[in-house]
N, C-alpha and C. Protein backbone atom coordinates (compact mmCIF):
# COMPACT_ATOMS: atom_id res chain seq x y z
N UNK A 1 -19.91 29.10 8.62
CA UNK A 1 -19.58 27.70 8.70
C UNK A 1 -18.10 27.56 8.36
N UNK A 2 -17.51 26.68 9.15
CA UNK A 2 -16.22 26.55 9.10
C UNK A 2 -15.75 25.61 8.25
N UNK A 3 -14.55 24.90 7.41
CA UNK A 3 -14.35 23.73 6.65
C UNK A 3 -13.19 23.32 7.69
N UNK A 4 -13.13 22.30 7.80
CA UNK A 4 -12.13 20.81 8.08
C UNK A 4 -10.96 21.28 7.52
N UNK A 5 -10.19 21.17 7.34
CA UNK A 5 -8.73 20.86 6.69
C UNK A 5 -8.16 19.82 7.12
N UNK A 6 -7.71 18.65 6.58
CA UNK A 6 -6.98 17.92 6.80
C UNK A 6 -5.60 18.18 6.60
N UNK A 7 -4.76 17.90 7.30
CA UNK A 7 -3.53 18.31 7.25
C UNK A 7 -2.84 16.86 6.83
N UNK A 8 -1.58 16.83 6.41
CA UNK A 8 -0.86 15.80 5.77
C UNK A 8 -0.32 15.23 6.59
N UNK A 9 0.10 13.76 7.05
CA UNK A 9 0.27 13.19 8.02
C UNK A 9 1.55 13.20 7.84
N UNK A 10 2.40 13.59 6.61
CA UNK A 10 4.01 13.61 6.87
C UNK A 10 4.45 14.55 5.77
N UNK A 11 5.92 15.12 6.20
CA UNK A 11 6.33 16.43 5.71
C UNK A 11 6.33 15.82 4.16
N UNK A 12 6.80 16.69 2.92
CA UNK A 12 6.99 16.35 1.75
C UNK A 12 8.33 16.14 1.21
N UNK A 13 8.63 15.93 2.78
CA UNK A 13 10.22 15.63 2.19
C UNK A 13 10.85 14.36 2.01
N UNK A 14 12.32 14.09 1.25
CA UNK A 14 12.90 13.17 0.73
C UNK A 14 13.84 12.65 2.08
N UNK A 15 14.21 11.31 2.48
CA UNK A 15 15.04 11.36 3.00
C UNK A 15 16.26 9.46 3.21
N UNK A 16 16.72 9.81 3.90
CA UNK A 16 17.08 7.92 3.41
C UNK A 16 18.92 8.41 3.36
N UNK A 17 19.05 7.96 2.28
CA UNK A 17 20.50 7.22 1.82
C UNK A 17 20.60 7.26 0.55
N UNK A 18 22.06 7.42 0.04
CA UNK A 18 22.00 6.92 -1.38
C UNK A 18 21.64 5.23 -1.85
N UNK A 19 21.43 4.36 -0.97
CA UNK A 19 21.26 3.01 -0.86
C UNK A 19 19.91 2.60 -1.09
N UNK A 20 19.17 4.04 -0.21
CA UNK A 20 17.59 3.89 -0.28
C UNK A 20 17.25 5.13 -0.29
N UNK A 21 16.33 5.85 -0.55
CA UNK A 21 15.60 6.62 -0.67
C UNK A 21 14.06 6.18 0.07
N UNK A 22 13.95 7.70 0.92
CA UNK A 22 12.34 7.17 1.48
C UNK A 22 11.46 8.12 1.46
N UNK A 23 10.54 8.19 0.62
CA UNK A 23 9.78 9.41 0.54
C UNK A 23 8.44 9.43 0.81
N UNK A 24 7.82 10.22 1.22
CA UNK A 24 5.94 10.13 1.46
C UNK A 24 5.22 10.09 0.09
N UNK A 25 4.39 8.99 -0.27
CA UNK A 25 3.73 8.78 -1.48
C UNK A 25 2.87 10.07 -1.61
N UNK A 26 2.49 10.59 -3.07
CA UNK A 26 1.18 11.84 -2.82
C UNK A 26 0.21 10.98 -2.62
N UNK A 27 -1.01 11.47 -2.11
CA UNK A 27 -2.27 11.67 -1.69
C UNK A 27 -2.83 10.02 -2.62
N UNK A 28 -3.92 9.04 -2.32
CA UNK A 28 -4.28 8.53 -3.15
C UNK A 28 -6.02 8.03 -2.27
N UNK A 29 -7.01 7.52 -3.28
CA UNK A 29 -8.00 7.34 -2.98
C UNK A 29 -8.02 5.67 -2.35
N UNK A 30 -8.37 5.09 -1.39
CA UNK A 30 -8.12 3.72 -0.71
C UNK A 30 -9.48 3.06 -0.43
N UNK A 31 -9.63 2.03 -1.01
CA UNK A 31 -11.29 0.96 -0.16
C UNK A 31 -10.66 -0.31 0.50
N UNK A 32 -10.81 0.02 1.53
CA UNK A 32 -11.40 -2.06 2.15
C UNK A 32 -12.24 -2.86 1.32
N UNK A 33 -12.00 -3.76 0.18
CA UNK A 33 -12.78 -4.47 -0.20
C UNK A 33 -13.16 -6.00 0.53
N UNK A 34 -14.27 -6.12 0.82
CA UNK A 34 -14.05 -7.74 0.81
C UNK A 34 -15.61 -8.27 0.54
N UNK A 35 -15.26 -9.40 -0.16
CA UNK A 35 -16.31 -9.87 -1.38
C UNK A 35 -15.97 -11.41 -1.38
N UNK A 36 -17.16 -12.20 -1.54
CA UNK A 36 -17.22 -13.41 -1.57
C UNK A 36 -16.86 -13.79 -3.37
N UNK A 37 -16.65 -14.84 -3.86
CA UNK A 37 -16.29 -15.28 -5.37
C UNK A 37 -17.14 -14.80 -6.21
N UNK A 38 -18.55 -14.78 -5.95
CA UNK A 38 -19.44 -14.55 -6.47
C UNK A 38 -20.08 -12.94 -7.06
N UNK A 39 -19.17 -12.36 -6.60
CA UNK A 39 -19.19 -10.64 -6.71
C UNK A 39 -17.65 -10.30 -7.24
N UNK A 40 -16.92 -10.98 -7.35
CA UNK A 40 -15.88 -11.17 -8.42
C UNK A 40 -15.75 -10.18 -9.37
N UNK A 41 -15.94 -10.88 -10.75
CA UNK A 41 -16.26 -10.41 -11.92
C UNK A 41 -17.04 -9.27 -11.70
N UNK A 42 -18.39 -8.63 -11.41
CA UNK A 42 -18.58 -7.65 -11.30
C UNK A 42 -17.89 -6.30 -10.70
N UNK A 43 -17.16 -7.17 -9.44
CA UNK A 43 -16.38 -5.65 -8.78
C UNK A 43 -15.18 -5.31 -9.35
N UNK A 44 -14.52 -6.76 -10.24
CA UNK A 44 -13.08 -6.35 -11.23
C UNK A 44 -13.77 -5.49 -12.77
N UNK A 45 -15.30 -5.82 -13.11
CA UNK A 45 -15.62 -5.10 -14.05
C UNK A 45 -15.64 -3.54 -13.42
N UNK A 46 -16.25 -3.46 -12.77
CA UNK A 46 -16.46 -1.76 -12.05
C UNK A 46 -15.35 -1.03 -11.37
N UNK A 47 -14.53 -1.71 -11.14
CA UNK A 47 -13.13 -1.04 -11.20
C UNK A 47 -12.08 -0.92 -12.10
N UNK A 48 -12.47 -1.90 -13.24
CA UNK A 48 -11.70 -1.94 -14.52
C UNK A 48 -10.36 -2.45 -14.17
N UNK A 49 -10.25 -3.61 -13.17
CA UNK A 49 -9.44 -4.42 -12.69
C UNK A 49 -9.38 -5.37 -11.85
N UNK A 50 -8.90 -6.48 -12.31
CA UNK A 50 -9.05 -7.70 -11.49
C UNK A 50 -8.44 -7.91 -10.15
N UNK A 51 -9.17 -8.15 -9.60
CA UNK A 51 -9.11 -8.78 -8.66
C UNK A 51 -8.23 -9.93 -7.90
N UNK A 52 -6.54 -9.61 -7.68
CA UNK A 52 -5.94 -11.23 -7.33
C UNK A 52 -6.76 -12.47 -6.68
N UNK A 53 -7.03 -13.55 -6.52
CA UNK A 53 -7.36 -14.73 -5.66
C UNK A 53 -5.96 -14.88 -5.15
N UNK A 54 -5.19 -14.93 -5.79
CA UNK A 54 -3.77 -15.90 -5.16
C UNK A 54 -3.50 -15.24 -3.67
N UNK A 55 -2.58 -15.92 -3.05
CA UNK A 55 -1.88 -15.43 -1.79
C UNK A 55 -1.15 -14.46 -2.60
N UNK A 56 -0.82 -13.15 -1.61
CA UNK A 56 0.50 -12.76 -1.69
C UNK A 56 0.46 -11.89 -3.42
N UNK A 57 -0.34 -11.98 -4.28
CA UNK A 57 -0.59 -11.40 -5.44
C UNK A 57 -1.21 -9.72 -5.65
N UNK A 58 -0.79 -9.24 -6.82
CA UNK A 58 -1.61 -7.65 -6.79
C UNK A 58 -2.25 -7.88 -8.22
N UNK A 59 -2.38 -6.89 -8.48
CA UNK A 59 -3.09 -6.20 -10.22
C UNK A 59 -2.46 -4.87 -10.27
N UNK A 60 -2.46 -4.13 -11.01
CA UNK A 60 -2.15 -3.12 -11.09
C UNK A 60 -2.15 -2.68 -12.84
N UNK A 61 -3.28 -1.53 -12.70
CA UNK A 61 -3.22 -0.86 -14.19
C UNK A 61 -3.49 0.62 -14.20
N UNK A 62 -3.13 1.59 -15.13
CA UNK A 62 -3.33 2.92 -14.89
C UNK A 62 -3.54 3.28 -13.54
N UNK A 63 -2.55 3.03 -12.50
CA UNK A 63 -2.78 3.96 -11.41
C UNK A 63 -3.89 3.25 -10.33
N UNK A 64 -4.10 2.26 -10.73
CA UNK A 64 -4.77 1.76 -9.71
C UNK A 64 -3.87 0.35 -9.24
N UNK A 65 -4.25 -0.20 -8.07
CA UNK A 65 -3.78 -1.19 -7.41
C UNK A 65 -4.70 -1.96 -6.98
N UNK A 66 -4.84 -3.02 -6.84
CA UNK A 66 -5.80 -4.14 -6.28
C UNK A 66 -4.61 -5.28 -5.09
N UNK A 67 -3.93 -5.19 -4.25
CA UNK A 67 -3.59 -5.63 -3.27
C UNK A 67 -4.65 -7.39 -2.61
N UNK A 68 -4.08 -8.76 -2.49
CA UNK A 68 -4.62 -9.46 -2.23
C UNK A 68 -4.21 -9.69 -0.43
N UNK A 69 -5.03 -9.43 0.10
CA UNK A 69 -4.86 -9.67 1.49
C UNK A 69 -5.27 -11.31 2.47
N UNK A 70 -6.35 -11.27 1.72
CA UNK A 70 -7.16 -12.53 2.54
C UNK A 70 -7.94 -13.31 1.07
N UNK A 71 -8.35 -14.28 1.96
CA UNK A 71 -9.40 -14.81 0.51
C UNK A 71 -10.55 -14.31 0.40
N UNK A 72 -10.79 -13.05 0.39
CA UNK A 72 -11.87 -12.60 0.38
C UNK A 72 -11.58 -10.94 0.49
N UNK A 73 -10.81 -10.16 1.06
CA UNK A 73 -10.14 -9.27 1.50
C UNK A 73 -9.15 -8.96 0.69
N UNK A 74 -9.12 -7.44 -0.34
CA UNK A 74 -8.56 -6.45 -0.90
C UNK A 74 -8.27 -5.22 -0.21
N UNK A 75 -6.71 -4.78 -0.39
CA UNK A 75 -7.15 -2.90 -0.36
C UNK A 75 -6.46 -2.73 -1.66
N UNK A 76 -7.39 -1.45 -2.31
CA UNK A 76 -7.90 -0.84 -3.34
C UNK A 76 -7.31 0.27 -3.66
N UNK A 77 -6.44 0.84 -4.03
CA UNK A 77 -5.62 2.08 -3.91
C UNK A 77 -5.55 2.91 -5.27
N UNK A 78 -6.19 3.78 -5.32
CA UNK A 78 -5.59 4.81 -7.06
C UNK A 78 -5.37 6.13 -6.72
N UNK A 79 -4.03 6.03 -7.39
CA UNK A 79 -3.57 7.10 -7.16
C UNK A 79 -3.67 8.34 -8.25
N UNK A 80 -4.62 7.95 -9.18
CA UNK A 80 -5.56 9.18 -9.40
C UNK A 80 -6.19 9.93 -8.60
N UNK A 81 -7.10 9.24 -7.62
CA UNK A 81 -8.19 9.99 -6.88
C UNK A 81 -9.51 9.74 -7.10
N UNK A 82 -9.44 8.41 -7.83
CA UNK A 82 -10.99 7.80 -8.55
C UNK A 82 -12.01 7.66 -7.07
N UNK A 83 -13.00 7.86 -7.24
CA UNK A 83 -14.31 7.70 -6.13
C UNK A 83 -14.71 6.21 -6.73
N UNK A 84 -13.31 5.36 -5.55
CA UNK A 84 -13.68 3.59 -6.06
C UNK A 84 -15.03 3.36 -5.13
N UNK A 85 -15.36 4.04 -4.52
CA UNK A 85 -16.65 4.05 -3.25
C UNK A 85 -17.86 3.90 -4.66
N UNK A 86 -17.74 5.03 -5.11
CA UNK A 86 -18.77 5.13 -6.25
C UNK A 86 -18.80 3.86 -6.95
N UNK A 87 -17.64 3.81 -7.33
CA UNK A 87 -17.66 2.36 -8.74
C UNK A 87 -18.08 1.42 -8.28
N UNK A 88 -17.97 1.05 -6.92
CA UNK A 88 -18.25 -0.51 -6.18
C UNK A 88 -19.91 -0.31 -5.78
N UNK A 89 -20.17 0.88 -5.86
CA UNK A 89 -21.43 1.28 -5.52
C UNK A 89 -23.09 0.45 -7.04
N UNK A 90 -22.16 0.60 -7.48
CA UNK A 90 -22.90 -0.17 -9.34
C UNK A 90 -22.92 -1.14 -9.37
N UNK A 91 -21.77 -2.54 -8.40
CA UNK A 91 -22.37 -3.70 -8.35
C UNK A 91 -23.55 -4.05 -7.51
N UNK A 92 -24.47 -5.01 -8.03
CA UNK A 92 -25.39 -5.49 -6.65
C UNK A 92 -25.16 -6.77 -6.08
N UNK A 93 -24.44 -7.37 -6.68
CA UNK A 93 -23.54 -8.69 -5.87
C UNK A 93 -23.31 -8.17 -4.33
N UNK A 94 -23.09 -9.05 -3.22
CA UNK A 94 -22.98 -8.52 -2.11
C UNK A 94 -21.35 -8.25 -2.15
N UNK A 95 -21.01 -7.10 -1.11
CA UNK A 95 -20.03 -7.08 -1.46
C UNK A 95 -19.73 -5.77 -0.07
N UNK A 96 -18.68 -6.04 0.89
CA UNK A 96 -18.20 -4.82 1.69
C UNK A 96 -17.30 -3.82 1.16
N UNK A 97 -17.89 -2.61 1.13
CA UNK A 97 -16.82 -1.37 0.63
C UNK A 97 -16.38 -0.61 1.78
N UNK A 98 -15.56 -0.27 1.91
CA UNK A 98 -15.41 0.97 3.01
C UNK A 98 -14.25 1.64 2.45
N UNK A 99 -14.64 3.11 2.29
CA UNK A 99 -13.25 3.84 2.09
C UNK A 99 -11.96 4.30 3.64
N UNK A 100 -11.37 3.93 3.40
CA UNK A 100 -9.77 4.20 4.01
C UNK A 100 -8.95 5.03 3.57
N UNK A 101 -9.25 6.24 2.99
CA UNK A 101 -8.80 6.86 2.45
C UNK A 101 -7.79 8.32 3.17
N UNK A 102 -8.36 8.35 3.86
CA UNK A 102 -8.02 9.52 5.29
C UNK A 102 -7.45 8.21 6.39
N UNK A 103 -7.44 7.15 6.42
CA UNK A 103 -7.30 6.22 7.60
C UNK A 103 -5.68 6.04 7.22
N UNK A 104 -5.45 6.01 5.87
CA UNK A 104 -4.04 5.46 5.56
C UNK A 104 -3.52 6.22 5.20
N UNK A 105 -2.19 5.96 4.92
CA UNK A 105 -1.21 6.61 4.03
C UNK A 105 0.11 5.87 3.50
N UNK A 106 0.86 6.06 2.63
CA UNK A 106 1.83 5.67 2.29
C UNK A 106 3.51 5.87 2.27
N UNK A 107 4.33 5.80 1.98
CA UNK A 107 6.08 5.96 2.04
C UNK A 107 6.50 4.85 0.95
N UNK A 108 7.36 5.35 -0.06
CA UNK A 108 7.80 5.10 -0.64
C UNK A 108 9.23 4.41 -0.38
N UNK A 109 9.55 3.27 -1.07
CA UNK A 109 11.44 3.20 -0.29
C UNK A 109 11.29 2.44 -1.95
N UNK A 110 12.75 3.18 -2.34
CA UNK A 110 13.18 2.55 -2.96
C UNK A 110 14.89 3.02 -3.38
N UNK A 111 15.73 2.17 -4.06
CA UNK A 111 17.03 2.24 -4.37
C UNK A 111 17.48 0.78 -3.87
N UNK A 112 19.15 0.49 -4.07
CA UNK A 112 19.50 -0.79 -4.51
C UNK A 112 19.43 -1.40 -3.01
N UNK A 113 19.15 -0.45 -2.17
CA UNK A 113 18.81 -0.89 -0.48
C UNK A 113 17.79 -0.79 0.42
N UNK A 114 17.05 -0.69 -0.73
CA UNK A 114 15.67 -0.68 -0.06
C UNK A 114 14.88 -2.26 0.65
N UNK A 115 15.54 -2.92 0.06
CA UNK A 115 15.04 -4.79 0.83
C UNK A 115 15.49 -4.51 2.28
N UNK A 116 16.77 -3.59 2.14
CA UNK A 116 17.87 -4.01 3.35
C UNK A 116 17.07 -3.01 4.16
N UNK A 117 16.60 -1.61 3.79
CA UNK A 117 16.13 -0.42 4.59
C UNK A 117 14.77 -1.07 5.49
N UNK A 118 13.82 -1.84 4.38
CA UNK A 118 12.88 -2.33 5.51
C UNK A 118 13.18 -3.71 6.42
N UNK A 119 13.78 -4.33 5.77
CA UNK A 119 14.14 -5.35 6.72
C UNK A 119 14.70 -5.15 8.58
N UNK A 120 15.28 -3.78 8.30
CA UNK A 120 15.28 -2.82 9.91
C UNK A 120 14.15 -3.13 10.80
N UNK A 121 13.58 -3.14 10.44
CA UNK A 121 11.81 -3.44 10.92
C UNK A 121 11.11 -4.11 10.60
N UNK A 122 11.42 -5.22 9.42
CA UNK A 122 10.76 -6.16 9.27
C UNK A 122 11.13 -7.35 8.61
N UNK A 123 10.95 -8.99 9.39
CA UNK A 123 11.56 -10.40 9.24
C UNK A 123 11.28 -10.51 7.77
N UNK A 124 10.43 -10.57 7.21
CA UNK A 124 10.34 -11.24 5.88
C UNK A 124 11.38 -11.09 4.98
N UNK A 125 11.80 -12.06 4.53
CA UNK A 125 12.80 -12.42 3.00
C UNK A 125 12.27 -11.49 1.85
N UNK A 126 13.29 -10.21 1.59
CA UNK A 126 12.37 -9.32 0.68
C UNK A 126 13.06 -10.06 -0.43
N UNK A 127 13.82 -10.71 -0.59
CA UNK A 127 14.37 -11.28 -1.87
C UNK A 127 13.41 -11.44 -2.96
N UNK A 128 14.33 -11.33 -4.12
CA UNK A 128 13.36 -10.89 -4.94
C UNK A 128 12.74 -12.85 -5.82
N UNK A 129 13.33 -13.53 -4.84
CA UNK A 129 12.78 -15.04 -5.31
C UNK A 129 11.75 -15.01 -4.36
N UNK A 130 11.65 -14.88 -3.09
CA UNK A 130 10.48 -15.11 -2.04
C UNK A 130 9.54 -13.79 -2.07
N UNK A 131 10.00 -12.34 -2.54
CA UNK A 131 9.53 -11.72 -2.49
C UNK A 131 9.42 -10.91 -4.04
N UNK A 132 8.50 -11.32 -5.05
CA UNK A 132 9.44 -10.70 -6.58
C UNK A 132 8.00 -9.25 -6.70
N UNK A 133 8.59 -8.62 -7.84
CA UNK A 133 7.95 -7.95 -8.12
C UNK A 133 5.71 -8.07 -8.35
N UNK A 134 4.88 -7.29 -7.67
CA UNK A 134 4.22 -7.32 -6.99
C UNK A 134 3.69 -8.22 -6.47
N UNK A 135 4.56 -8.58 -5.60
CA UNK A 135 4.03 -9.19 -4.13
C UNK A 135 3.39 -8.21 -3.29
N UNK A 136 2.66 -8.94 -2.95
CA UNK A 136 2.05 -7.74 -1.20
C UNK A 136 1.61 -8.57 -0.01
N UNK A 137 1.49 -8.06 0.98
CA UNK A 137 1.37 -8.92 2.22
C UNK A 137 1.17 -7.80 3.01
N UNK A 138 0.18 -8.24 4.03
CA UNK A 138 0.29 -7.34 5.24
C UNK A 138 0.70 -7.93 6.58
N UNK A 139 1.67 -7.40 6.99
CA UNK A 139 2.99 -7.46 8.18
C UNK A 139 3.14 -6.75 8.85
N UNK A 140 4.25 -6.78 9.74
CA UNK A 140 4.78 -5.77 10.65
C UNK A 140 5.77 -4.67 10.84
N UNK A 141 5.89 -3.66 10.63
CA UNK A 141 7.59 -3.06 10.30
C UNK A 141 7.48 -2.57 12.03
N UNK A 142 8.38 -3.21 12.85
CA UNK A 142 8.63 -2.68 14.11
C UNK A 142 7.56 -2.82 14.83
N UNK A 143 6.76 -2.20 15.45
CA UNK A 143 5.20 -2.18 16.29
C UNK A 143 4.17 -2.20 15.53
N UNK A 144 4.39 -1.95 14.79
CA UNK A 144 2.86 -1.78 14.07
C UNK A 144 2.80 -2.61 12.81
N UNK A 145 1.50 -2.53 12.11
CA UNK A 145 0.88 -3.58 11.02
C UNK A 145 1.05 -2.34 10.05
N UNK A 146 1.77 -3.12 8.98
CA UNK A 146 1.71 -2.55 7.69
C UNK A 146 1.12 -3.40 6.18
N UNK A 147 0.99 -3.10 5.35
CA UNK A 147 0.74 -3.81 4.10
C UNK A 147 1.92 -3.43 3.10
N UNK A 148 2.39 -4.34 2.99
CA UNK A 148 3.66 -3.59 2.02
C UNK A 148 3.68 -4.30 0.84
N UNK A 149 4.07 -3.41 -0.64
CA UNK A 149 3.91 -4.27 -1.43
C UNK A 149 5.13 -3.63 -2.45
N UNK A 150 5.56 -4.56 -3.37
CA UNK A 150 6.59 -4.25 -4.31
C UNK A 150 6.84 -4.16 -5.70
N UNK A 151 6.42 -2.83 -6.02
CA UNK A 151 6.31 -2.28 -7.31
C UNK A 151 7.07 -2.31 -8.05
N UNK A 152 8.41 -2.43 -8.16
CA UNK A 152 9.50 -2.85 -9.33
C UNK A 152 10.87 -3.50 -8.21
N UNK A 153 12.24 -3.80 -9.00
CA UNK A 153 13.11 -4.60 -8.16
C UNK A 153 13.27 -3.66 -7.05
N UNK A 154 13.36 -2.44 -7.03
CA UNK A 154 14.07 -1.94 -5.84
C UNK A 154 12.77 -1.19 -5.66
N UNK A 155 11.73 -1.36 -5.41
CA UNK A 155 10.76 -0.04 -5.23
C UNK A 155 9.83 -0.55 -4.43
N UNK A 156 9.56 0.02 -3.01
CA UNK A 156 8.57 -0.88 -2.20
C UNK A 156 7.15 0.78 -1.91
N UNK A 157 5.99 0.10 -1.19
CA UNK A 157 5.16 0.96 -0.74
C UNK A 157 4.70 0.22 0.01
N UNK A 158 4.96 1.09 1.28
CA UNK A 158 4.38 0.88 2.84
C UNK A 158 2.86 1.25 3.03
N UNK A 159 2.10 0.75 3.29
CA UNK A 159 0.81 1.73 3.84
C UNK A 159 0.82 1.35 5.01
N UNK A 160 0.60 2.19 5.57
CA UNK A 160 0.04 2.45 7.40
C UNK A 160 -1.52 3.58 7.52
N UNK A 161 -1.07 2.70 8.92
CA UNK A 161 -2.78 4.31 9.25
C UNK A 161 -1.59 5.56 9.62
N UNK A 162 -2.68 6.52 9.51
CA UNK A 162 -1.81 7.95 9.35
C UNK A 162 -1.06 7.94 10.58
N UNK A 163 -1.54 7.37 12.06
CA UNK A 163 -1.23 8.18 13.23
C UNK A 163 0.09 7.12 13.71
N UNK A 164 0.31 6.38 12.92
CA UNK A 164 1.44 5.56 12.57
C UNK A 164 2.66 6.21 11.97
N UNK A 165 2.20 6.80 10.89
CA UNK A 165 3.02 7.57 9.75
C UNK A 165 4.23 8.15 9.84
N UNK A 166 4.21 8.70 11.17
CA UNK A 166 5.73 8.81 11.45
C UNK A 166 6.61 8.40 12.12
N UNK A 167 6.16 7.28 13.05
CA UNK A 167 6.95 6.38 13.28
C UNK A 167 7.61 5.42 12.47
N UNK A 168 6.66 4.98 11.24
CA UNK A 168 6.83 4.20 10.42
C UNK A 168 7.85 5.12 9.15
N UNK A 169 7.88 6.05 9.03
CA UNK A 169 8.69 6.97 8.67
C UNK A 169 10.30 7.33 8.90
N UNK A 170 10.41 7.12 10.58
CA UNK A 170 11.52 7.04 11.25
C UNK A 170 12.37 6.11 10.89
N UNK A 171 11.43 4.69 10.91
CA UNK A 171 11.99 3.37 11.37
C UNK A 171 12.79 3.43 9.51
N UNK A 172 12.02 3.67 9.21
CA UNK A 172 12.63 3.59 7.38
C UNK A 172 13.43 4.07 7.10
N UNK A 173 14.27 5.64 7.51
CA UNK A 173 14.64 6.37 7.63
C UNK A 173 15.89 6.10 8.30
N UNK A 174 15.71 5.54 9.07
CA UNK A 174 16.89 4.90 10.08
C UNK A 174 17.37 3.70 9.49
N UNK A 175 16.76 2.71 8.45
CA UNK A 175 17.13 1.17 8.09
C UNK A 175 17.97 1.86 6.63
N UNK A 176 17.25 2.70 6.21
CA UNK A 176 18.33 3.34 5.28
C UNK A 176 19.36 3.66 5.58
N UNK A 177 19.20 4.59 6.27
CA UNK A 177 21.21 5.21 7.01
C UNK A 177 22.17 3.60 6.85
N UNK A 178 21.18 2.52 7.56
CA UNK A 178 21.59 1.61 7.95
C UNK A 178 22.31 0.31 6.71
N UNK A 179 21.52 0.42 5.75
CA UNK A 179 21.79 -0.25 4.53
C UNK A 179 22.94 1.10 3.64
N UNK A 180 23.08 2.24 3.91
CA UNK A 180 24.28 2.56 3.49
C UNK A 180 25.47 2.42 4.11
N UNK A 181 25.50 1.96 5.07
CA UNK A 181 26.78 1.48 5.71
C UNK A 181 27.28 -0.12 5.27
């Protein structure tokens, strides 16, 4: 019997600008959540984190992320490697799980030009008044749909689906060069 290997959807290398830096995030565990109000409290107890309601809001504690997408609609990200499939598995509130875990991936941008590096590819005001530290939203960088969200002043994380990954890679890559000029 043979095993699978998944191979990594982008090299492990660094690349960008001194303005920005753009690097491939390591490996992390990902769910589609989406849950009506009422399964709430139980699925922020079983993940040992709340849950945003607001627009445009995250959570974030030890390595995990809770991303607000929709009113009803989370993605779920730890970059431990926690089996959040399992944990969501203990509420009985209704509640949709699906892991995305192999579906996505991430890129890192950050440095004092990193607003400017994604803005290459994408309209939104990354300012840090319209856009402050963790915000998230899911948007567009160039062709494709991303979720991007912003982990400190200069520090963003892209997720895409993998077969994206290096286009979305490029385009970053290129807005950097571009914000060091």
């Amino acid at each position: 019997m043979s095993e699978a290997i998944r191979t990594k959807p982008l090299p492990a290398t660094r690349t960008g600008s001194a303005a920005a830096s753009v690097t491939p995030a390591p490996e992390a565990s990902r769910i589609s959540l989406r849950a009506g109000e009422e399964a709430l409290a139980a699925l922020s107890s079983a993940l040992d984190l709340g849950l945003p309601t607001q627009p445009k809001t995250s959570e974030s504690k030890n390595g995990r992320m809770a991303l607000w997408l929709g009113p009803d609609e989370w993605l779920i990200i730890d970059q431990n490697g926690a089996d959040l499939m399992a944990l969501c598995a203990t509420v009985s509130a209704p509640h949709s799980a699906t892991d995305v875990s192999h579906r996505n991936t991430a890129i890192i941008i950050s440095g004092p030009g990193a607003a400017d590096a994604i803005n290459g590819g994408c309209p939104l005001d990354l300012s840090l008044k319209s856009f402050p530290v963790g915000a998230c939203t899911r948007t567009l960088l160039a062709k494709i749909e991303i979720v991007l969200y912003r982990s400190s002043e200069d520090t963003f994380r892209v997720e895409c689906w993998r077969s994206f990954a290096p286009y979305a890679l490029g385009m970053l890559a290129e807005g950097a060069m571009d914000a060091s000029a």
